[in-house]
N, C-alpha and C. Protein backbone atom coordinates (compact mmCIF):
# COMPACT_ATOMS: atom_id res chain seq x y z
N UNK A 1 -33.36 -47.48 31.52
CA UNK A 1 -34.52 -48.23 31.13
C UNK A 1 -34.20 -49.71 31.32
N UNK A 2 -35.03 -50.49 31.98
CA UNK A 2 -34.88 -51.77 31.97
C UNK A 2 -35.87 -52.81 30.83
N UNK A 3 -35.19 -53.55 30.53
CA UNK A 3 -36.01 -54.05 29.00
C UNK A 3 -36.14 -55.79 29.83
N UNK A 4 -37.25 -56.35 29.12
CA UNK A 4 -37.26 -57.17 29.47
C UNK A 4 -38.84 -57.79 30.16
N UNK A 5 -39.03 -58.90 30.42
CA UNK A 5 -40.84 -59.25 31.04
C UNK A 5 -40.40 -59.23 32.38
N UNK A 6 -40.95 -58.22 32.94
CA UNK A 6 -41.05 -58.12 34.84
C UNK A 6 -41.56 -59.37 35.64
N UNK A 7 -41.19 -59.83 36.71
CA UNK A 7 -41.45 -60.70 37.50
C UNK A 7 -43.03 -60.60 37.73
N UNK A 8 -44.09 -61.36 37.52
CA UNK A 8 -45.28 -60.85 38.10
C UNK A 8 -45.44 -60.07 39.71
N UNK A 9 -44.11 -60.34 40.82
CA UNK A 9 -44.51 -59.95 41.81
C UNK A 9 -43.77 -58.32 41.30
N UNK A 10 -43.18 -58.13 40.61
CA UNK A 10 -41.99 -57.06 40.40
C UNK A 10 -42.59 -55.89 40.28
N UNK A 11 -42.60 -54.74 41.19
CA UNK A 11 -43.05 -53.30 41.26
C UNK A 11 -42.32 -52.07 40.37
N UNK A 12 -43.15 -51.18 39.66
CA UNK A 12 -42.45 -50.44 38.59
C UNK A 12 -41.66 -49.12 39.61
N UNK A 13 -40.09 -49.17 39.07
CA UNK A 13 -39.51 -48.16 39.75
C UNK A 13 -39.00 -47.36 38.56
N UNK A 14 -39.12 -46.31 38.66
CA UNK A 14 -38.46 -44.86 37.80
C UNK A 14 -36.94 -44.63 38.89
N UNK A 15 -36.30 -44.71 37.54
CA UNK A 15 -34.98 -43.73 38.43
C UNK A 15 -34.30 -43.25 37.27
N UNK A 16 -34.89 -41.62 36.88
CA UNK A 16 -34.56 -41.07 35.81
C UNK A 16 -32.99 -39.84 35.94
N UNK A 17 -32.34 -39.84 34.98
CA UNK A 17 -30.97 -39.37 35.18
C UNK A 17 -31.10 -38.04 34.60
N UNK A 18 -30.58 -37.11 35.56
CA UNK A 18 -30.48 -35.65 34.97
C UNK A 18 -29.11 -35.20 34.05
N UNK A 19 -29.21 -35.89 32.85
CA UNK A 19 -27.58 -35.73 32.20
C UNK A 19 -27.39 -34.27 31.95
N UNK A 20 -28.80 -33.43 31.76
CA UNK A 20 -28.57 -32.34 31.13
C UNK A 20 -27.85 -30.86 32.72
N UNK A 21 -27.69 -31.80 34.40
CA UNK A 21 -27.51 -31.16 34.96
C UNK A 21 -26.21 -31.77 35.30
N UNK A 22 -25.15 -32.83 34.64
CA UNK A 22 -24.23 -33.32 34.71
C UNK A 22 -24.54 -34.39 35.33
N UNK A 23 -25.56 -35.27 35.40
CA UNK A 23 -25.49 -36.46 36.54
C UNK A 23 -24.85 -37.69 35.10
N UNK A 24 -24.48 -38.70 36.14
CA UNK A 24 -23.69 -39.71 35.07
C UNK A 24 -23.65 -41.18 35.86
N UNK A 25 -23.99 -41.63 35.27
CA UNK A 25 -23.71 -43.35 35.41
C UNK A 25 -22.28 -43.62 35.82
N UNK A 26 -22.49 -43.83 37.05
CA UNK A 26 -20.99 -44.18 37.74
C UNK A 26 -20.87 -45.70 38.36
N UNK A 27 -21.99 -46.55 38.11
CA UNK A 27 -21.64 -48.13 39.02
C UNK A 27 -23.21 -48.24 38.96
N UNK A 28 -22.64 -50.19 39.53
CA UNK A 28 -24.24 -50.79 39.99
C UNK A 28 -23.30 -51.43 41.23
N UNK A 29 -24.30 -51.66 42.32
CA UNK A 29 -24.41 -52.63 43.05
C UNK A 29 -25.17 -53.95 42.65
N UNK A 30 -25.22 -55.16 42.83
CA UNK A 30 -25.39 -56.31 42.37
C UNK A 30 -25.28 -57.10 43.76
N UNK A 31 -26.65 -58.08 44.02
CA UNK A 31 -26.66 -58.87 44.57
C UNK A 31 -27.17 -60.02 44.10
N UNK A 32 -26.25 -61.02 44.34
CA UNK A 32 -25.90 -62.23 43.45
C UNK A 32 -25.79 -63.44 43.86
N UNK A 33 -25.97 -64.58 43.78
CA UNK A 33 -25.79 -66.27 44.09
C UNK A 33 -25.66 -66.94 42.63
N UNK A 34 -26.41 -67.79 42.33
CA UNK A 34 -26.03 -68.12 41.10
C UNK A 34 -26.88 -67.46 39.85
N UNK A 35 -27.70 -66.26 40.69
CA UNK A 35 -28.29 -65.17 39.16
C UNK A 35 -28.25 -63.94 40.04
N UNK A 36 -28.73 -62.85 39.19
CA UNK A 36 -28.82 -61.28 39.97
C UNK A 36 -30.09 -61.89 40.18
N UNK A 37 -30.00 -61.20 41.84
CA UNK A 37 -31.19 -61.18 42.39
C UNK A 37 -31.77 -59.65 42.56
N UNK A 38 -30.70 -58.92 42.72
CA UNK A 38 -31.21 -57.29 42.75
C UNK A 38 -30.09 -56.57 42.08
N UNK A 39 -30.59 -54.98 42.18
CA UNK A 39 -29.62 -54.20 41.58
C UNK A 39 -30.36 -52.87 41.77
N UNK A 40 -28.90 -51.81 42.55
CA UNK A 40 -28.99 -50.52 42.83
C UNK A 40 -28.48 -49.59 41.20
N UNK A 41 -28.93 -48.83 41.06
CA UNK A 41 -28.34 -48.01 39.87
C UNK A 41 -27.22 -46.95 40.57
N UNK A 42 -26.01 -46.61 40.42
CA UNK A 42 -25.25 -45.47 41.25
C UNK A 42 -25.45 -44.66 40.03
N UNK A 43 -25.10 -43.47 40.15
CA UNK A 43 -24.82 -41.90 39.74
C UNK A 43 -24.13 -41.02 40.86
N UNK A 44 -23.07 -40.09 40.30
CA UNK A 44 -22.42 -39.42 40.81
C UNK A 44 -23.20 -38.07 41.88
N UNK A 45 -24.26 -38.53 41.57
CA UNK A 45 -25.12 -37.41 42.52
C UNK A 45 -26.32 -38.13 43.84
N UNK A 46 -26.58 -39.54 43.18
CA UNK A 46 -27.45 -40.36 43.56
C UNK A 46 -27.53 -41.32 44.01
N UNK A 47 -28.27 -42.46 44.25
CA UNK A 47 -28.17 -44.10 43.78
C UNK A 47 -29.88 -44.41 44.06
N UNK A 48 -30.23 -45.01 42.89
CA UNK A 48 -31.14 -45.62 43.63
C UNK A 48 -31.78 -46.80 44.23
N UNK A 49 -33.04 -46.94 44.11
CA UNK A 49 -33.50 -48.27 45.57
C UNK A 49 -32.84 -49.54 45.29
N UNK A 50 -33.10 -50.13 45.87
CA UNK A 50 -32.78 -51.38 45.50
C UNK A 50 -33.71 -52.17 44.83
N UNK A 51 -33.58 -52.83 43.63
CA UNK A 51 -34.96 -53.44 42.45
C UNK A 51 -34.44 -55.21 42.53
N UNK A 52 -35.73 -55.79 42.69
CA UNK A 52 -35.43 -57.16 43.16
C UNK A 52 -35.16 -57.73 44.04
N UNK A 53 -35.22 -58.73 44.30
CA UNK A 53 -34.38 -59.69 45.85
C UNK A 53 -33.82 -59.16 46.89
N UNK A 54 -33.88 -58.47 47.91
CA UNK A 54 -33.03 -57.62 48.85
C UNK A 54 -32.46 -58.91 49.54
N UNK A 55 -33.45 -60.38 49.27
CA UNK A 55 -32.81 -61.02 50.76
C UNK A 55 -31.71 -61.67 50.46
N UNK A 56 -30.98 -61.78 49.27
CA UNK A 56 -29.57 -62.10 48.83
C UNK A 56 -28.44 -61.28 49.64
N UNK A 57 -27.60 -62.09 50.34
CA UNK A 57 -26.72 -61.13 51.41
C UNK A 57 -25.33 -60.93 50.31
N UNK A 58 -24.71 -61.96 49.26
CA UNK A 58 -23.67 -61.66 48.49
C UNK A 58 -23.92 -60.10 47.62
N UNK A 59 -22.91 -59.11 47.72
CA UNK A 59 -23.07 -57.77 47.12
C UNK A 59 -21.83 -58.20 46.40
N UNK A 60 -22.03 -57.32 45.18
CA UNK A 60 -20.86 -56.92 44.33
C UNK A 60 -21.26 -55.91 43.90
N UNK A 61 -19.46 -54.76 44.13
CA UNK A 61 -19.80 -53.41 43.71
C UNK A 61 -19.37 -53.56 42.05
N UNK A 62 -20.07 -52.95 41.15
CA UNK A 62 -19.61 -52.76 39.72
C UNK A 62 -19.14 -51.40 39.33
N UNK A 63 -18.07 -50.84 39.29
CA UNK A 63 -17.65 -49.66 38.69
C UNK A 63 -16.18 -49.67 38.23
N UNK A 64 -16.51 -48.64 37.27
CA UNK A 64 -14.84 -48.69 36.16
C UNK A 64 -13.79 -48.10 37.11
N UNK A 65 -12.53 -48.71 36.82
CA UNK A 65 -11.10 -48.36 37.37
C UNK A 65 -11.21 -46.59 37.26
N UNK A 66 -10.78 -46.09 38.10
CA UNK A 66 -9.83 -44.60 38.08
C UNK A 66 -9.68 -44.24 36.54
N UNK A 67 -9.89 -43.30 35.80
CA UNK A 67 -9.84 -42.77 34.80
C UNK A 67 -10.49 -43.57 33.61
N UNK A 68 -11.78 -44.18 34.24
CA UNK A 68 -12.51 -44.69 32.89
C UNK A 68 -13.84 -44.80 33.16
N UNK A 69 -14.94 -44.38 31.97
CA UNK A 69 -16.21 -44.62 32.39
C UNK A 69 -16.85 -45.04 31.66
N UNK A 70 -18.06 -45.78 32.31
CA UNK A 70 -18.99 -46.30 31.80
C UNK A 70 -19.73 -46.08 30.58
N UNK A 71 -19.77 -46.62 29.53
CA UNK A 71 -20.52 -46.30 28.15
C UNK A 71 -21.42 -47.80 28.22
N UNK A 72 -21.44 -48.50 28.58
CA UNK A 72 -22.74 -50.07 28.34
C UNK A 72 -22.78 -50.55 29.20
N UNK A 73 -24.07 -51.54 29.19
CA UNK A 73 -23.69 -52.78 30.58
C UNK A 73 -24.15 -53.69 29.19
N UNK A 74 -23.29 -55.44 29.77
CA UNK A 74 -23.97 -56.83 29.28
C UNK A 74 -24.00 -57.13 30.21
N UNK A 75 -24.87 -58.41 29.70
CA UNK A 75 -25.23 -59.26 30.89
C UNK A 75 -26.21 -60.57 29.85
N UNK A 76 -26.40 -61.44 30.83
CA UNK A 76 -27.10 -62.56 29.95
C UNK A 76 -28.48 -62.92 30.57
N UNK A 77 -29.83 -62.96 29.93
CA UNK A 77 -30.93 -63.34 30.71
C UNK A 77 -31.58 -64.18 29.64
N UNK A 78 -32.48 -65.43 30.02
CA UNK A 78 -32.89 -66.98 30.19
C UNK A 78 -33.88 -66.50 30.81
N UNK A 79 -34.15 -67.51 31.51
CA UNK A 79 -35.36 -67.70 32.66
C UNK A 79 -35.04 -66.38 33.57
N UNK A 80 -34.01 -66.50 34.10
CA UNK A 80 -33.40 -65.41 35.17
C UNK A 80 -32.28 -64.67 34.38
N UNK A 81 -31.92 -63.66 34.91
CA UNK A 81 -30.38 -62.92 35.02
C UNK A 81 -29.69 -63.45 35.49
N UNK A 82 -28.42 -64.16 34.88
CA UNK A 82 -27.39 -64.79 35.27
C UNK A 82 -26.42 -64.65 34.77
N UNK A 83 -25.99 -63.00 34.09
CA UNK A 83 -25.16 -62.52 34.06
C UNK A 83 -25.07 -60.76 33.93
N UNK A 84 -24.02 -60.20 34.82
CA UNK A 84 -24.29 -58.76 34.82
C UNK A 84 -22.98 -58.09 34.36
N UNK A 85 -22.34 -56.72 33.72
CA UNK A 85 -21.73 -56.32 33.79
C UNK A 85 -21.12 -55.30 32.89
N UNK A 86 -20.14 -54.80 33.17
CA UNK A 86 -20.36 -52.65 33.11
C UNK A 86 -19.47 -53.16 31.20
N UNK A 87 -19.58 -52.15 30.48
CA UNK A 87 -18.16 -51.65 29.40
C UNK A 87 -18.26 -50.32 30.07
N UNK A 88 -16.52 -50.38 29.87
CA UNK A 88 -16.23 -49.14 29.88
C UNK A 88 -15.35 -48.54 28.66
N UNK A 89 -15.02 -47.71 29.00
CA UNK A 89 -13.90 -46.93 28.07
C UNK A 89 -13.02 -45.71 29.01
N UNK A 90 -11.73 -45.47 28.17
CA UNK A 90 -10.80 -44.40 29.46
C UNK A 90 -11.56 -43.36 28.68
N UNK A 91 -11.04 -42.35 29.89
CA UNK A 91 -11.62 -41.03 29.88
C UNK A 91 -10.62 -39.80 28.80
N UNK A 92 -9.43 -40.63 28.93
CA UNK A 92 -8.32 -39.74 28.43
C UNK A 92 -7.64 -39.56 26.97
């Protein structure tokens, strides 16, 4: 779920997670300058579109080290998003 007042140009995207068939929040992609301009959702089965700014060429991949996963994202939003990023926790 994304929280927050949508861009007036900003189009509504669904990208709903099947936890009850094992799907799981595994990463975001993030494209970035000095705010997020977009952002892919990953899942271990999926990913979806890209939401926001495509014409930002800087990518950053976001996902937890080898034996740890994702339980939150922070991030900071103002006027814009100008800050993104995962919590995790180990798996073990």
């Amino acid at each position: 779920m994304l929280f927050g007042t949508p861009h007036p140009s900003a189009k509504s995207t669904d990208f709903p997670l099947d936890a009850d068939s094992g799907e799981m929040l595994i990463g975001f992609c993030v494209r970035a300058d000095e705010w997020v301009d977009a952002i892919k959702v990953l899942t271990n089965k999926k990913e979806s579109p890209w939401m926001g700014n495509v014409d930002c060429r800087r990518v950053f991949w976001l996902r937890p080290p080898q034996g740890y996963e994702i339980i939150g994202i922070c991030g900071n939003v103002g006027v814009c998003c100008d800050a993104f990023g995962v919590v995790y926790t180990s798996t073990t």
